[in-house]
Protein backbone atom coordinates (compact mmCIF):
# COMPACT_ATOMS: atom_id res chain seq x y z
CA UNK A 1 5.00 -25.14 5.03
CA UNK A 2 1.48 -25.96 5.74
CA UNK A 3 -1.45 -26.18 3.13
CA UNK A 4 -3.11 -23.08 5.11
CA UNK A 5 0.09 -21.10 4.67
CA UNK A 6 0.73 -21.85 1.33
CA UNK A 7 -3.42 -21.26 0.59
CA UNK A 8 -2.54 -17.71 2.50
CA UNK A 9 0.17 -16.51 0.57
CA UNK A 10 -1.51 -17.96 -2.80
CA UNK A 11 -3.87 -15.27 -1.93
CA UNK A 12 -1.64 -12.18 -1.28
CA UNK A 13 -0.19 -13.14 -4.34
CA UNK A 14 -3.18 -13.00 -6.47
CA UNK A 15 -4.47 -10.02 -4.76
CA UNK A 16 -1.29 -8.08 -5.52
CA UNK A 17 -1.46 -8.79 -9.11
CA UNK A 18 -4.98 -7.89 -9.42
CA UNK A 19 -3.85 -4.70 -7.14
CA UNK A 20 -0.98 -4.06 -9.75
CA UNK A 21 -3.32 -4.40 -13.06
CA UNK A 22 -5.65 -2.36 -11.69
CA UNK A 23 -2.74 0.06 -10.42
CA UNK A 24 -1.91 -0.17 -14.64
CA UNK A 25 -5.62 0.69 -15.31
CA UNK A 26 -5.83 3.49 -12.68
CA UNK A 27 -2.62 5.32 -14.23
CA UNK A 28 -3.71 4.93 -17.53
CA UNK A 29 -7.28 6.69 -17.28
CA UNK A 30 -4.92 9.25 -15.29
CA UNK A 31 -3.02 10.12 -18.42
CA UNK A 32 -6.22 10.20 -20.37
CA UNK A 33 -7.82 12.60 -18.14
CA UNK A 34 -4.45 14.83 -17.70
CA UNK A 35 -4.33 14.75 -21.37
CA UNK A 36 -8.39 15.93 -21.79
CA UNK A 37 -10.70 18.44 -20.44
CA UNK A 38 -13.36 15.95 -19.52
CA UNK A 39 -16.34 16.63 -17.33
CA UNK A 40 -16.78 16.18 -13.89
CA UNK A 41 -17.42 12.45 -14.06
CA UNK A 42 -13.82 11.44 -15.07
CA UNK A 43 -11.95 13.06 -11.82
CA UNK A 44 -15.04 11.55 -9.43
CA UNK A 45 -14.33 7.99 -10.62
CA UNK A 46 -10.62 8.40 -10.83
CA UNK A 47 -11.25 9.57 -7.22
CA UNK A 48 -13.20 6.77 -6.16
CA UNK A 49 -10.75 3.93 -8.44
CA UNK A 50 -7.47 5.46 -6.52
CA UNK A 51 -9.27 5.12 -2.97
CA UNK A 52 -10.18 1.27 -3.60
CA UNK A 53 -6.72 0.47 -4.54
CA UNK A 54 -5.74 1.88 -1.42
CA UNK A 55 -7.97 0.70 0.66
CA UNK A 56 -6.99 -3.18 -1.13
CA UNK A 57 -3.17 -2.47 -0.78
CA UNK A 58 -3.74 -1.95 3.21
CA UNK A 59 -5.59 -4.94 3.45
CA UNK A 60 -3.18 -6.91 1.42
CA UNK A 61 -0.56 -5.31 4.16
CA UNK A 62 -1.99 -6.15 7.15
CA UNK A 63 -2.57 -9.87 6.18
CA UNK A 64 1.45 -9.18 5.21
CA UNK A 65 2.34 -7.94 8.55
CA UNK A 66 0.59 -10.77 10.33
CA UNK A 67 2.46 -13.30 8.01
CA UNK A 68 5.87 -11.82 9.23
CA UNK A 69 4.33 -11.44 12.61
CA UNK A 70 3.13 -15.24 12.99
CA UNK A 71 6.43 -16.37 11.33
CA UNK A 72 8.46 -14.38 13.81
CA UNK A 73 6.64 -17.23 16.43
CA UNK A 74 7.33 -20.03 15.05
């Protein structure tokens, strides 16, 4: 394996456990907010919390796919 492979996947790693702690995080202040009748504020960053994660979990599967992808060549 080279040291720009193993560099890669170091980093998918430690984006998918930041991804899953913050995945924790996101599901907790869920509960919270299912449990009280907050204001406005609470859904809106929920809202915008939920969309990063997503947005981070597609880029951690792309750079995925092109790992299997560039493996597949070799």
């Amino acid at each position: 394996m080279s040291t720009q492979s193993s560099a890669v996947e170091s980093m998918v790693v430690a984006a998918l456990k930041d991804l899953f702690a913050d995945e924790s995080a996101v599901r907790s202040q869920l509960d919270q907010l299912r449990a009280s009748q907050g204001g406005s504020a609470k859904p809106r960053t929920l809202f915008k919390r939920v969309k990063d994660l997503d947005s981070r979990a597609r880029r951690v599967e792309r750079l995925l796919d092109a790992m299997v992808d560039r493996s597949e060549i070799c």
